[in-house]
C-alpha atoms as a PDB file:
ATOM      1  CA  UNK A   1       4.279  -4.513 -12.830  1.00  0.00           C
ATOM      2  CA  UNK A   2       6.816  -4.241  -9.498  1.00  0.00           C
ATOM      3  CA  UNK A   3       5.005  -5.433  -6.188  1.00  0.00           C
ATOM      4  CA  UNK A   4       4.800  -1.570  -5.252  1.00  0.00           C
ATOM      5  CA  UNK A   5       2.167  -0.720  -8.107  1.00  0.00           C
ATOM      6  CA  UNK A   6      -1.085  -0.621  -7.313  1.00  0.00           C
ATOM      7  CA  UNK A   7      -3.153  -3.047  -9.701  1.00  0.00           C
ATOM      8  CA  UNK A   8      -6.450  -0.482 -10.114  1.00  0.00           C
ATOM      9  CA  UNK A   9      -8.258  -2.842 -12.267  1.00  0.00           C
ATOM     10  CA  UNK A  10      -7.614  -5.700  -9.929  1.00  0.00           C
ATOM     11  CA  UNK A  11      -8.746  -4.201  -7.199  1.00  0.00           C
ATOM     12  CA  UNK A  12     -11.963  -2.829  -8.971  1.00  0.00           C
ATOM     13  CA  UNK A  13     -12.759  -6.586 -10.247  1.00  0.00           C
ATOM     14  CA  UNK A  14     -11.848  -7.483  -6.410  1.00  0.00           C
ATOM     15  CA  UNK A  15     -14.578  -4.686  -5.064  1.00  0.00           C
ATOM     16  CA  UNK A  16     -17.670  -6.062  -7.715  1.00  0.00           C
ATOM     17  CA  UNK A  17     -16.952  -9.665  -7.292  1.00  0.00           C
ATOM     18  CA  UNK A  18     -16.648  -9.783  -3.244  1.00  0.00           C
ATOM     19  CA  UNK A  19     -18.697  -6.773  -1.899  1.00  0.00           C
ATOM     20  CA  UNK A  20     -21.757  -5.507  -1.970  1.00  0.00           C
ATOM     21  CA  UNK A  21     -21.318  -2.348  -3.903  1.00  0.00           C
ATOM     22  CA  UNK A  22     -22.959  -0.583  -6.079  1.00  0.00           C
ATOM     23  CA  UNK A  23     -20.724  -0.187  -9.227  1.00  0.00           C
ATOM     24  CA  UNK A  24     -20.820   3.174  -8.731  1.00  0.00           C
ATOM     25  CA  UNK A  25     -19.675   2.836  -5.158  1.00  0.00           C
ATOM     26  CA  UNK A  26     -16.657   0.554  -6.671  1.00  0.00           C
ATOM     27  CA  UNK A  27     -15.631   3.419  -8.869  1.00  0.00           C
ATOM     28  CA  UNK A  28     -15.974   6.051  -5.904  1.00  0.00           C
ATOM     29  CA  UNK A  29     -13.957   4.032  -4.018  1.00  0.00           C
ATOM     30  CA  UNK A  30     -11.471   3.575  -6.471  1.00  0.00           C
ATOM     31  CA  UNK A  31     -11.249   7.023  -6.890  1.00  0.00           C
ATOM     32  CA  UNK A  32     -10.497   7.734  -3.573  1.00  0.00           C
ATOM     33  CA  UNK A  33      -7.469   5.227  -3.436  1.00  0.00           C
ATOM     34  CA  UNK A  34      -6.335   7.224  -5.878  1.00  0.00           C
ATOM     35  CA  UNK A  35      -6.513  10.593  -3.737  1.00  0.00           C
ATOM     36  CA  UNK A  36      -5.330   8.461  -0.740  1.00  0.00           C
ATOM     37  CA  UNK A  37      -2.062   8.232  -2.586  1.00  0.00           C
ATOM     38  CA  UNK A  38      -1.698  11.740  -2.661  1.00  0.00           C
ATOM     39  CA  UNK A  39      -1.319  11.441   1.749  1.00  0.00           C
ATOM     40  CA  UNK A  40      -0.082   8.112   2.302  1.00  0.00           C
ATOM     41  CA  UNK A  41       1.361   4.961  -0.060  1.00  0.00           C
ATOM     42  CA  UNK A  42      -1.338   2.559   1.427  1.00  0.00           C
ATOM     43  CA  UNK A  43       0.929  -0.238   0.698  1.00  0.00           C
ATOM     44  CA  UNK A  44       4.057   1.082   3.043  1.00  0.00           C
ATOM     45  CA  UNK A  45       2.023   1.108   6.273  1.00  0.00           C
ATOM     46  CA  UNK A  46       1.736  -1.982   8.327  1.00  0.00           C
ATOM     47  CA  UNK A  47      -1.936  -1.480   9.902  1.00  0.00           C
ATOM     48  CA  UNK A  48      -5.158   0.377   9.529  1.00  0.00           C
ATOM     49  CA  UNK A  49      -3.876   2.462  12.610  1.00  0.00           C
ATOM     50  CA  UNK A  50      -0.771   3.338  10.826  1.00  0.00           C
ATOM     51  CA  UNK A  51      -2.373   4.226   7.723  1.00  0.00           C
ATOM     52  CA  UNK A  52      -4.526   6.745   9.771  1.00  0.00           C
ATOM     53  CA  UNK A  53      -1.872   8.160  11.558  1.00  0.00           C
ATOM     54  CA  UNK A  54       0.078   8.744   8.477  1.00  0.00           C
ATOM     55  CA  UNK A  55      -3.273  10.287   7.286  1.00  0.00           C
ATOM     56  CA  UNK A  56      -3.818  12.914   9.648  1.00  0.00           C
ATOM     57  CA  UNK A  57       0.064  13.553  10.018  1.00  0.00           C
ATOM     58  CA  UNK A  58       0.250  14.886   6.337  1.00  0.00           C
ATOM     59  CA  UNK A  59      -0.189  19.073   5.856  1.00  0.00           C
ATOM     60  CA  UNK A  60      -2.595  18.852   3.423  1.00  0.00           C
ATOM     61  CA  UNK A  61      -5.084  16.181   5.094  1.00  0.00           C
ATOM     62  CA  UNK A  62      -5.757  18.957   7.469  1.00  0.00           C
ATOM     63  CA  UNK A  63      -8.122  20.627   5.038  1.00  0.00           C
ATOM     64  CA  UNK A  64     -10.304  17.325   4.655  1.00  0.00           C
ATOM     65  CA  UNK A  65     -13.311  17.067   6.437  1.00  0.00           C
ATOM     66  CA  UNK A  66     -13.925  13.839   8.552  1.00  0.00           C
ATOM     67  CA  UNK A  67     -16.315  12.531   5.996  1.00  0.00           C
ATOM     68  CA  UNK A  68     -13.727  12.664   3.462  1.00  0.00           C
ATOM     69  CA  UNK A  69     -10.936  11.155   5.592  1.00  0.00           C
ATOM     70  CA  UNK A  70     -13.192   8.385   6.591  1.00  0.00           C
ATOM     71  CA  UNK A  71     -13.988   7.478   2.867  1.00  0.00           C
ATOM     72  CA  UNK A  72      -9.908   7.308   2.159  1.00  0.00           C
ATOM     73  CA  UNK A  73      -9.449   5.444   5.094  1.00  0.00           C
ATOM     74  CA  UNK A  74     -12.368   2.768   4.409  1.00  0.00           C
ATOM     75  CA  UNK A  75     -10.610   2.914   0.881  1.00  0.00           C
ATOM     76  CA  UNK A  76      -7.228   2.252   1.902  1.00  0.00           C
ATOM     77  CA  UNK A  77      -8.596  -0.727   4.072  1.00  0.00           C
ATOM     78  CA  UNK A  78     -10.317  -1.903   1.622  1.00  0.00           C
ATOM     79  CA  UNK A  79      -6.827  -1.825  -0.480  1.00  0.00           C
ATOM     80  CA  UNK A  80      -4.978  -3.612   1.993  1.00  0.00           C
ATOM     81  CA  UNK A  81      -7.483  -6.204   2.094  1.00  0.00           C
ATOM     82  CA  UNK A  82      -7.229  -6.844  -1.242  1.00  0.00           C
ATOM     83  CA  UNK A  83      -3.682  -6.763  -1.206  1.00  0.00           C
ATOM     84  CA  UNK A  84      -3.630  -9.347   1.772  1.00  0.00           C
ATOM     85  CA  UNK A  85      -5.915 -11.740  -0.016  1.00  0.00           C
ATOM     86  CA  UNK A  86      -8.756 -11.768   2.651  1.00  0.00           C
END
């Protein structure tokens, strides 16, 4: 695995062991890392700010309503905190 994939089952075992979700919630959020990708590579932008500029900037994000985009962004945070070690 190259430092630019995204270790799924990592982060899932990352999400039960230091959070307070549900396990459904780990698998919904998950999920929508997974549709994040589809906007933005979480792991190329350099701050939560970024990552929702990137966000909004892309065509096709225009069609999301805000609930959505807030669940990809908490997502994507959530993925960089993994990713950071925090």
């Amino acid at each position: 695995m190259t430092s630019r994939e995204m270790p799924l089952h990592e982060f899932r075992q990352w999400l039960e062991d230091t959070t307070d979700l549900s396990t459904r919630s780990v698998g919904d959020t998950v999920s929508r890392l997974r549709r994040l990708r589809q906007f933005v590579d979480p792991l190329a932008v350099q701050s939560e700010a970024e990552l929702e500029f990137k966000l909004r900037s892309h065509p096709a994000s225009e069609q999301l309503k805000p609930t959505v985009r807030s669940q990809l962004k908490r997502a994507g945070r959530l993925y960089r905190q993994f990713r950071s070690g925090t």
